[in-house]
PDB file of N, CA and C in Angstrom:
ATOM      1  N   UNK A   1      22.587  68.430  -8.753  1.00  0.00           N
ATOM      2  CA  UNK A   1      21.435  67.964  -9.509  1.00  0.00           C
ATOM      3  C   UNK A   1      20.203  68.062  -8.617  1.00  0.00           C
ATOM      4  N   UNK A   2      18.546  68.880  -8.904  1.00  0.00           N
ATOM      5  CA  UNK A   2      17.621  69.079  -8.921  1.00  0.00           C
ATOM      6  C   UNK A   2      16.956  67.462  -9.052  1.00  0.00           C
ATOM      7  N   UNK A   3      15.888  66.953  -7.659  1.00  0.00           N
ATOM      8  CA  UNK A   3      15.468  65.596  -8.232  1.00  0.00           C
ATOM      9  C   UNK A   3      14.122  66.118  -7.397  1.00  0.00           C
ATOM     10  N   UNK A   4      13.147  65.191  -7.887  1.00  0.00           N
ATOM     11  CA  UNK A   4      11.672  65.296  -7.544  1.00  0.00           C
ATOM     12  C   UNK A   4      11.676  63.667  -6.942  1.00  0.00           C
ATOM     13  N   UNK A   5      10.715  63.702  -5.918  1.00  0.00           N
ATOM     14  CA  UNK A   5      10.417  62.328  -4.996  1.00  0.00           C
ATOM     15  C   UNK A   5       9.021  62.357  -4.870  1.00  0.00           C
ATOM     16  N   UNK A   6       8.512  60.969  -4.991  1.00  0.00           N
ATOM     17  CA  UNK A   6       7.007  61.269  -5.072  1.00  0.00           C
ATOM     18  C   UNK A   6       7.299  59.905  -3.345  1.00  0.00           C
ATOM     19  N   UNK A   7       6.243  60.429  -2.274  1.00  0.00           N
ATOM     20  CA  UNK A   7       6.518  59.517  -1.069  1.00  0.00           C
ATOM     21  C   UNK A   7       5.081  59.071  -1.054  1.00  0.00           C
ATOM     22  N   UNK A   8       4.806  58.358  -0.623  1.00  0.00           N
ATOM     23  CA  UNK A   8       3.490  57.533   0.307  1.00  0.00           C
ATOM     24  C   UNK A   8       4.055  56.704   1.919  1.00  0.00           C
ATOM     25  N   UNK A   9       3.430  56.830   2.158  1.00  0.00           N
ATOM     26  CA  UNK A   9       4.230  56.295   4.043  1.00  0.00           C
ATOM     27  C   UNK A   9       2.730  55.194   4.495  1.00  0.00           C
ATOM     28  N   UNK A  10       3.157  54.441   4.599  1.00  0.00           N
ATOM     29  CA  UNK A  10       1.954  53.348   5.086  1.00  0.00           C
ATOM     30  C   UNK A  10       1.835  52.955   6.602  1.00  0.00           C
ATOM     31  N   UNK A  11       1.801  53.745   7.497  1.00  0.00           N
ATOM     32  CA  UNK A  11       2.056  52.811   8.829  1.00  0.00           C
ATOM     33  C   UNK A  11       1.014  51.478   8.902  1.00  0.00           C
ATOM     34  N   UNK A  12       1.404  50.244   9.212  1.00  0.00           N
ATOM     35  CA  UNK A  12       0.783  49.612   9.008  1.00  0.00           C
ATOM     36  C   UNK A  12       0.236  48.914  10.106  1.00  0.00           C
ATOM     37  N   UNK A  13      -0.684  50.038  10.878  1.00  0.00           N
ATOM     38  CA  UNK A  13      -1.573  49.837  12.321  1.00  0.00           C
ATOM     39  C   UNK A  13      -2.610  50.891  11.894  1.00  0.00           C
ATOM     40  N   UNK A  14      -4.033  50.779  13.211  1.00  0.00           N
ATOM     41  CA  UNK A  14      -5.054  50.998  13.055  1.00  0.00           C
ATOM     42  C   UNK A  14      -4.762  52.975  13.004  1.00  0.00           C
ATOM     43  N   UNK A  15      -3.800  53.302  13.789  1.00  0.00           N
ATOM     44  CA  UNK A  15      -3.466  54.928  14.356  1.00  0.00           C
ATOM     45  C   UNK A  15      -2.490  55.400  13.138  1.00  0.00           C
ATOM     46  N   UNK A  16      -2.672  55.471  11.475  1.00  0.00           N
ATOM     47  CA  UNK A  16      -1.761  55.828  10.846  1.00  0.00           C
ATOM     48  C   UNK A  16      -1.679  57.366  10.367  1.00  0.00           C
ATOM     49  N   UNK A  17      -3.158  57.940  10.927  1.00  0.00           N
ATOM     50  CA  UNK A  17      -2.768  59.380  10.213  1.00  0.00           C
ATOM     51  C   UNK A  17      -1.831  60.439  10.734  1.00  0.00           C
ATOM     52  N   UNK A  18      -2.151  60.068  12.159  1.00  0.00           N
ATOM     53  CA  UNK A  18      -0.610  60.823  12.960  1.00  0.00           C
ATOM     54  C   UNK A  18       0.787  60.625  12.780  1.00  0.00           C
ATOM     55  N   UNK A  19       0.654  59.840  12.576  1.00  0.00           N
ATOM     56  CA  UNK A  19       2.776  59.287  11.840  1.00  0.00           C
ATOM     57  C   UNK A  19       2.966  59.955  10.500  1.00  0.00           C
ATOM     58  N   UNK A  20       1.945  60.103   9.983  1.00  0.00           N
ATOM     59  CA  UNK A  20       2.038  60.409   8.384  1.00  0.00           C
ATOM     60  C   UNK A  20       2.115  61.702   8.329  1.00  0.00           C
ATOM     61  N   UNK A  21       1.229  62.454   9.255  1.00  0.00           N
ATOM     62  CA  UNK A  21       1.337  63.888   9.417  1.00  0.00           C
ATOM     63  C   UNK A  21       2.563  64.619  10.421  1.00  0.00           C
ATOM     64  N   UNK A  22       3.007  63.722  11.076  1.00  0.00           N
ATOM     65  CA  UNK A  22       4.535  63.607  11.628  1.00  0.00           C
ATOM     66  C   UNK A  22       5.336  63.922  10.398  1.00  0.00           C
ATOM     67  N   UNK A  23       5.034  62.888   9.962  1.00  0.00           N
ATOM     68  CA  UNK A  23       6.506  62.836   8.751  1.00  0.00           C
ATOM     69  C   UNK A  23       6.411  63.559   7.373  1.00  0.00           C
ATOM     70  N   UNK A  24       5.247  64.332   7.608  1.00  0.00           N
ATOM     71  CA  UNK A  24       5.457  65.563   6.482  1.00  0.00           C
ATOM     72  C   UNK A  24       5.637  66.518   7.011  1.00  0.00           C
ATOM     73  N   UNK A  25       5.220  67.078   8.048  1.00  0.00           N
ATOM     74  CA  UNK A  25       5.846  68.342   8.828  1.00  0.00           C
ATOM     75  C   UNK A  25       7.243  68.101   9.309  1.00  0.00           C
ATOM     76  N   UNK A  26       7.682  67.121   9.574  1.00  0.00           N
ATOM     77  CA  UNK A  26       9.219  67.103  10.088  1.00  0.00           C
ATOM     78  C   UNK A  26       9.947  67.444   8.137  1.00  0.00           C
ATOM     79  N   UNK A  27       9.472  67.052   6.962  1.00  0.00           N
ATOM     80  CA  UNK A  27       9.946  67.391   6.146  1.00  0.00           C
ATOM     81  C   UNK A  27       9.869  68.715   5.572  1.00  0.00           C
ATOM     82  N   UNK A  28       8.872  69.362   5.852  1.00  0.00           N
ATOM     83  CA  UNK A  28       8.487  70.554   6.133  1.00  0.00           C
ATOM     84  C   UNK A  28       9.523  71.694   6.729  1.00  0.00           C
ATOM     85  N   UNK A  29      10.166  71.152   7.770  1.00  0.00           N
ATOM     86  CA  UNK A  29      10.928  72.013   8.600  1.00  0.00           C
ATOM     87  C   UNK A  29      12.324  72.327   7.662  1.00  0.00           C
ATOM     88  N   UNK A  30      12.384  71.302   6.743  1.00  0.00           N
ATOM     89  CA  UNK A  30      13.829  71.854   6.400  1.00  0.00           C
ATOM     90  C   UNK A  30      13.435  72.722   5.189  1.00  0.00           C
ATOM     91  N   UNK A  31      14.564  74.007   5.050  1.00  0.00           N
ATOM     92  CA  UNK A  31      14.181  74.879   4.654  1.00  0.00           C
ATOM     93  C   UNK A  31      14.841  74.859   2.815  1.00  0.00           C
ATOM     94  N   UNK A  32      15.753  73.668   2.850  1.00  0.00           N
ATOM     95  CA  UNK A  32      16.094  73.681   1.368  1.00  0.00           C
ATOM     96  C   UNK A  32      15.787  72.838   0.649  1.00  0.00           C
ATOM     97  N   UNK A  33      14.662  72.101   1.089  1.00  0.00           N
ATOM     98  CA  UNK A  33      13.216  71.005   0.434  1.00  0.00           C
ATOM     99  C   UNK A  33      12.201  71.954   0.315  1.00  0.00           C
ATOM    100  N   UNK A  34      11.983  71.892  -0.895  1.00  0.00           N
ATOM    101  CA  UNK A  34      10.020  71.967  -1.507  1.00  0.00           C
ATOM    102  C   UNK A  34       9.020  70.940  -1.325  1.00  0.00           C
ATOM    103  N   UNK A  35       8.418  70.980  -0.634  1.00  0.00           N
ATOM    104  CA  UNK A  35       7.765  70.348   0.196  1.00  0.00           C
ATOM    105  C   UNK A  35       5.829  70.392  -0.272  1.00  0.00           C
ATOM    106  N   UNK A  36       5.409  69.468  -1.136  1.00  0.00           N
ATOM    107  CA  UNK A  36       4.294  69.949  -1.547  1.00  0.00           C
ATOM    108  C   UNK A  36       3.180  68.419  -1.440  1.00  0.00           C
ATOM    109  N   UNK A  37       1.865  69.060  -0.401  1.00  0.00           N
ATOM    110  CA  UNK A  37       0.624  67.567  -0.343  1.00  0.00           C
ATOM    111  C   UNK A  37      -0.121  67.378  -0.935  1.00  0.00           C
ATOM    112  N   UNK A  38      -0.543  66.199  -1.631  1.00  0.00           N
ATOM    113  CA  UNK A  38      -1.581  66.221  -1.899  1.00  0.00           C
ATOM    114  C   UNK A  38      -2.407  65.003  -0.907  1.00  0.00           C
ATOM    115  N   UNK A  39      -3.705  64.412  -1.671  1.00  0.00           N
ATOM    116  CA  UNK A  39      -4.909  63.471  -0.803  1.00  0.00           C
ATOM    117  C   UNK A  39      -4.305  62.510  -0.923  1.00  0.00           C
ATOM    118  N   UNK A  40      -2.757  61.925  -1.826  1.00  0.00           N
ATOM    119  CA  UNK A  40      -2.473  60.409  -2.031  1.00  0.00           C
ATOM    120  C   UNK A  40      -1.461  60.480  -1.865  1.00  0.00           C
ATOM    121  N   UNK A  41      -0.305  61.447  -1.525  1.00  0.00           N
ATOM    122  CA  UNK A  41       1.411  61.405  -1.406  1.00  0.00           C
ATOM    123  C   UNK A  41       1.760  62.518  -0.858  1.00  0.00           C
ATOM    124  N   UNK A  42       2.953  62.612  -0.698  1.00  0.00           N
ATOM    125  CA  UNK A  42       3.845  63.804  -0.706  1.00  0.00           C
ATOM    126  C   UNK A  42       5.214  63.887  -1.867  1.00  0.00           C
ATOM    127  N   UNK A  43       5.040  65.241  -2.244  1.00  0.00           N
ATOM    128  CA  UNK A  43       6.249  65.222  -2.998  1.00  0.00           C
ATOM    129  C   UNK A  43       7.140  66.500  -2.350  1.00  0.00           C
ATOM    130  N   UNK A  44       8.449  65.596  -2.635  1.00  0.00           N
ATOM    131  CA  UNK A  44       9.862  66.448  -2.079  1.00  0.00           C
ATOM    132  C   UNK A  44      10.618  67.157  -3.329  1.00  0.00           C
ATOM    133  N   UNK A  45      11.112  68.096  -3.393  1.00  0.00           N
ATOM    134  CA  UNK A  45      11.911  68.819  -4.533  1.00  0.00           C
ATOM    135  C   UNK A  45      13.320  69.539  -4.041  1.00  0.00           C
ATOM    136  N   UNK A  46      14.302  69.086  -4.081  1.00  0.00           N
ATOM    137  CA  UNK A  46      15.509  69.669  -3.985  1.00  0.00           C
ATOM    138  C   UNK A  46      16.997  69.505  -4.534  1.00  0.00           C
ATOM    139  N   UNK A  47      17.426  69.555  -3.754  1.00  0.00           N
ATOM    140  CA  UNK A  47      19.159  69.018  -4.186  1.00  0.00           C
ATOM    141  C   UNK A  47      19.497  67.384  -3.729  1.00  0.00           C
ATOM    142  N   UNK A  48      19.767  66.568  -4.536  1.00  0.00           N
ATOM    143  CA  UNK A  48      20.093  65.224  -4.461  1.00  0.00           C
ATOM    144  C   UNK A  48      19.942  65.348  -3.168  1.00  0.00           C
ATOM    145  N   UNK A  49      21.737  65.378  -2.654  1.00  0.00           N
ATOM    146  CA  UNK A  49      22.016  65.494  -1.453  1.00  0.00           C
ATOM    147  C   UNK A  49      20.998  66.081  -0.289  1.00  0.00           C
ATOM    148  N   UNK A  50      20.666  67.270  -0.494  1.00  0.00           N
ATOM    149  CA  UNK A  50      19.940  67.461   0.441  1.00  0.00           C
ATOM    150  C   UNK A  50      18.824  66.624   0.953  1.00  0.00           C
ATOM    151  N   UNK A  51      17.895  66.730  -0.340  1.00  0.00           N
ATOM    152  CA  UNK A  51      16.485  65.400   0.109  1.00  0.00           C
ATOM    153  C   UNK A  51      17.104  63.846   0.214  1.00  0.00           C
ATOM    154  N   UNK A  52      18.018  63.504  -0.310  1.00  0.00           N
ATOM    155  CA  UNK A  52      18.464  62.414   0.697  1.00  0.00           C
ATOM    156  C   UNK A  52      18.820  62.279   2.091  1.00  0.00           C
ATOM    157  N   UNK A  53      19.547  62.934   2.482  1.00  0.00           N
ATOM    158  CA  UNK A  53      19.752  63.201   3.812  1.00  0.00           C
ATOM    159  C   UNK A  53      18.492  63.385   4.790  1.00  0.00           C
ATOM    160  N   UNK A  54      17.853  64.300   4.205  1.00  0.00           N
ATOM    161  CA  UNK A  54      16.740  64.312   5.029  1.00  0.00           C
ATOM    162  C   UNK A  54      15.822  63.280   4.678  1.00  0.00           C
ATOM    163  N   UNK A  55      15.312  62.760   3.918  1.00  0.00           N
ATOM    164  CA  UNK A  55      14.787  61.490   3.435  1.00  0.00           C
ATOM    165  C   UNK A  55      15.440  60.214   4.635  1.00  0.00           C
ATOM    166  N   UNK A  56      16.536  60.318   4.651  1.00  0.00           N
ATOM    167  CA  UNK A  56      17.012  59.074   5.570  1.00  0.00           C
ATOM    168  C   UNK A  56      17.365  59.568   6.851  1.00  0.00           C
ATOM    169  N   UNK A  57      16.816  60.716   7.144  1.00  0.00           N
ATOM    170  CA  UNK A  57      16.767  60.743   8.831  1.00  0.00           C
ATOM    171  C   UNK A  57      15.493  60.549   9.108  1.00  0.00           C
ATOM    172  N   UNK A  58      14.449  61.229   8.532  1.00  0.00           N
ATOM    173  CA  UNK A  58      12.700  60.851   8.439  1.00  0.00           C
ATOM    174  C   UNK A  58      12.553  59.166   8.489  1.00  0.00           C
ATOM    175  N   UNK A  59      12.949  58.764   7.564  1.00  0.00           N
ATOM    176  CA  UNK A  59      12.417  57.676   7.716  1.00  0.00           C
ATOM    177  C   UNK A  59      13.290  56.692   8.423  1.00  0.00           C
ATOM    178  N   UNK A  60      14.647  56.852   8.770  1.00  0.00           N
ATOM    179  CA  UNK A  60      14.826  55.877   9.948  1.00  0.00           C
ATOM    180  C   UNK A  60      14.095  56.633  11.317  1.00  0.00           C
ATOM    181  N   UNK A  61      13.737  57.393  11.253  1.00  0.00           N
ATOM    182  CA  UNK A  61      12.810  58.221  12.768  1.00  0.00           C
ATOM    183  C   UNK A  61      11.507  57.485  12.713  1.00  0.00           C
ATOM    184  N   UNK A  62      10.610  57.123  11.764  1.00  0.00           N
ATOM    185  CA  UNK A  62       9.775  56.326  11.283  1.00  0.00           C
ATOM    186  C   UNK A  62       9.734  54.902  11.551  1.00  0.00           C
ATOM    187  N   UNK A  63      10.814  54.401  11.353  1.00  0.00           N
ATOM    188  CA  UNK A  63      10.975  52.792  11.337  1.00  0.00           C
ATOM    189  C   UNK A  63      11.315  52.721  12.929  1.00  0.00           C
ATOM    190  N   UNK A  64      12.181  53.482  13.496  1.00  0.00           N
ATOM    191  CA  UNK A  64      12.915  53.636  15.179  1.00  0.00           C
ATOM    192  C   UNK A  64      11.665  53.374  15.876  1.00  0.00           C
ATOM    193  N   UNK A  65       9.940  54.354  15.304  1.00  0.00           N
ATOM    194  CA  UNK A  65       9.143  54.201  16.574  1.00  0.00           C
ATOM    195  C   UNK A  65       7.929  53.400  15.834  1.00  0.00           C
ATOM    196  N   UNK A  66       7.786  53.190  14.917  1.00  0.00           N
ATOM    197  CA  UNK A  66       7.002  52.454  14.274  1.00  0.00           C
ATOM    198  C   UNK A  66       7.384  51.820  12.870  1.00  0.00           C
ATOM    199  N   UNK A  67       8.432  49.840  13.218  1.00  0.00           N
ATOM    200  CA  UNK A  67       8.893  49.293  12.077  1.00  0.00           C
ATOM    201  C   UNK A  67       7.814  48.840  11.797  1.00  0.00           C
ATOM    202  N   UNK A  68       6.788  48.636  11.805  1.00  0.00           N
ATOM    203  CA  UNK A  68       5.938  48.477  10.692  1.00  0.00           C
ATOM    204  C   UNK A  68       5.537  49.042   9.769  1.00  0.00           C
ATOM    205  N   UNK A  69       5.751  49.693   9.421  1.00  0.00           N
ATOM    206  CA  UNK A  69       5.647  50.823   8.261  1.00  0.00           C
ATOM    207  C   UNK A  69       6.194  50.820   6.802  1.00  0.00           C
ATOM    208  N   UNK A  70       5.281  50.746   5.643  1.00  0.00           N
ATOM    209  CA  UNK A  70       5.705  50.764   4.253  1.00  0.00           C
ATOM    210  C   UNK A  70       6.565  51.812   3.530  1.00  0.00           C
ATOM    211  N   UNK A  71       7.323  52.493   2.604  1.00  0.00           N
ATOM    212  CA  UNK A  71       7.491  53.736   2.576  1.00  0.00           C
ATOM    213  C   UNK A  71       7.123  53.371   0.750  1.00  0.00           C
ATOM    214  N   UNK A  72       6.725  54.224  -0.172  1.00  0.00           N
ATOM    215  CA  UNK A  72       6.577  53.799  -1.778  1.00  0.00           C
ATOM    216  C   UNK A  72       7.316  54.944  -2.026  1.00  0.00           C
ATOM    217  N   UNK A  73       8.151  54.992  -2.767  1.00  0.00           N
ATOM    218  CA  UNK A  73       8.946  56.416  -3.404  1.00  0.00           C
ATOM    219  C   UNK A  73       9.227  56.178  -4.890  1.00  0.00           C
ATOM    220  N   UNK A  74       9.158  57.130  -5.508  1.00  0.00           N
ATOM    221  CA  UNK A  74       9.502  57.260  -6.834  1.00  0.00           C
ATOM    222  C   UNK A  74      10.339  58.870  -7.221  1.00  0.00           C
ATOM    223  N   UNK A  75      11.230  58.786  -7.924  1.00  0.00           N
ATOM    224  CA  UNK A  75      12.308  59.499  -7.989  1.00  0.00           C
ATOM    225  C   UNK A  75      12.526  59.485  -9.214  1.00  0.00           C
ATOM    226  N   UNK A  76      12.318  61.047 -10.062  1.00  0.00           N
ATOM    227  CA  UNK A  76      12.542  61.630 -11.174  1.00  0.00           C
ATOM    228  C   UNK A  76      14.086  62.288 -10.627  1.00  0.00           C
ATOM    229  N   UNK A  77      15.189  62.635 -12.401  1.00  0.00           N
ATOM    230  CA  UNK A  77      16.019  62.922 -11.883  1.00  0.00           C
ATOM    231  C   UNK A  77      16.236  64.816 -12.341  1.00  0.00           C
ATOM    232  N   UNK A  78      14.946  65.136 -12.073  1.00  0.00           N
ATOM    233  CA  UNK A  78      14.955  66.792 -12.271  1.00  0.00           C
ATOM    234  C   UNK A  78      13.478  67.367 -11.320  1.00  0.00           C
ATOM    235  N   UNK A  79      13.710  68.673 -11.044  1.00  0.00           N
ATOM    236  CA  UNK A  79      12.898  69.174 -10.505  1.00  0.00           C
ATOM    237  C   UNK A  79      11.711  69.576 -10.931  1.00  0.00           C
ATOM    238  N   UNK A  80      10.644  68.950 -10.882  1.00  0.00           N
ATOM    239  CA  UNK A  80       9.049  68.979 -11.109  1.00  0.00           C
ATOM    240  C   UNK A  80       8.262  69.976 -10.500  1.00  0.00           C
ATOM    241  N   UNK A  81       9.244  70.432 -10.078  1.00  0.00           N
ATOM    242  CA  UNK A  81       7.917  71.242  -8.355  1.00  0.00           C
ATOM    243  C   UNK A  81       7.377  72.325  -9.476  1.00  0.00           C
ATOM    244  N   UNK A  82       7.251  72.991 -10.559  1.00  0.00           N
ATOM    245  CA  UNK A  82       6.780  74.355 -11.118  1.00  0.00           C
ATOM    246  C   UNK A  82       6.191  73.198 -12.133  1.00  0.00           C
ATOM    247  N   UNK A  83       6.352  72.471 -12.104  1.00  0.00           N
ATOM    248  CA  UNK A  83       4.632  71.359 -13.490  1.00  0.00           C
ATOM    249  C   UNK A  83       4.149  71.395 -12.711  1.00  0.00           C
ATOM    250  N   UNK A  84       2.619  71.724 -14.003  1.00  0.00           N
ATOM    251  CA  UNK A  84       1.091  72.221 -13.484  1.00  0.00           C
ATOM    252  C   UNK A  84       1.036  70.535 -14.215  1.00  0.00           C
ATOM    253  N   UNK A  85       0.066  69.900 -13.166  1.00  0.00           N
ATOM    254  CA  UNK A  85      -0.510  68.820 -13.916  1.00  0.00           C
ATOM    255  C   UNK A  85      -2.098  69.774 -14.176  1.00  0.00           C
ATOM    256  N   UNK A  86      -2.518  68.885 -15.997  1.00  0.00           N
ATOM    257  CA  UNK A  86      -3.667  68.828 -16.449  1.00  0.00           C
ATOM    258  C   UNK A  86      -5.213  67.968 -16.144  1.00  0.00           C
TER     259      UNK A  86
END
């Protein structure tokens, strides 16, 4: 099964744009996630399994060097990545 993840990452200190841009390029790297930014989130597109897995190595890597940090996710259970929003 094909699922869409909508992320927001909050570090919650004064230095948050570097963690955030950490943790979309480390999602970036894997090559069987769709991986797409915008100015308010990131969204992930793949195989259950796959974006979970990587979903929970990111963000315990996240919490390991900075637990202060929010994560907001929302999770459709099909792949969105080819909708054009209007």
């Amino acid at each position: 099964m094909r699922i869409s993840v909508d992320i927001s990452l909050y570090p919650l200190n004064e230095n948050y744009i570097e963690p955030i841009l950490t943790f979309i390029a480390k999602l970036e790297t894997n090559p069987k996630l769709i991986v797409k930014r915008n100015s308010l989130s990131t969204q992930v597109f793949g195989e259950f399994g796959d974006v979970m897995a990587c979903l929970n190595d990111e963000i315990e890597a996240v919490f390991d060097v900075l637990p202060a940090s929010a994560f907001v996710l929302k999770m459709v259970g099909s792949d969105r990545a080819d909708i054009v929003d209007v």
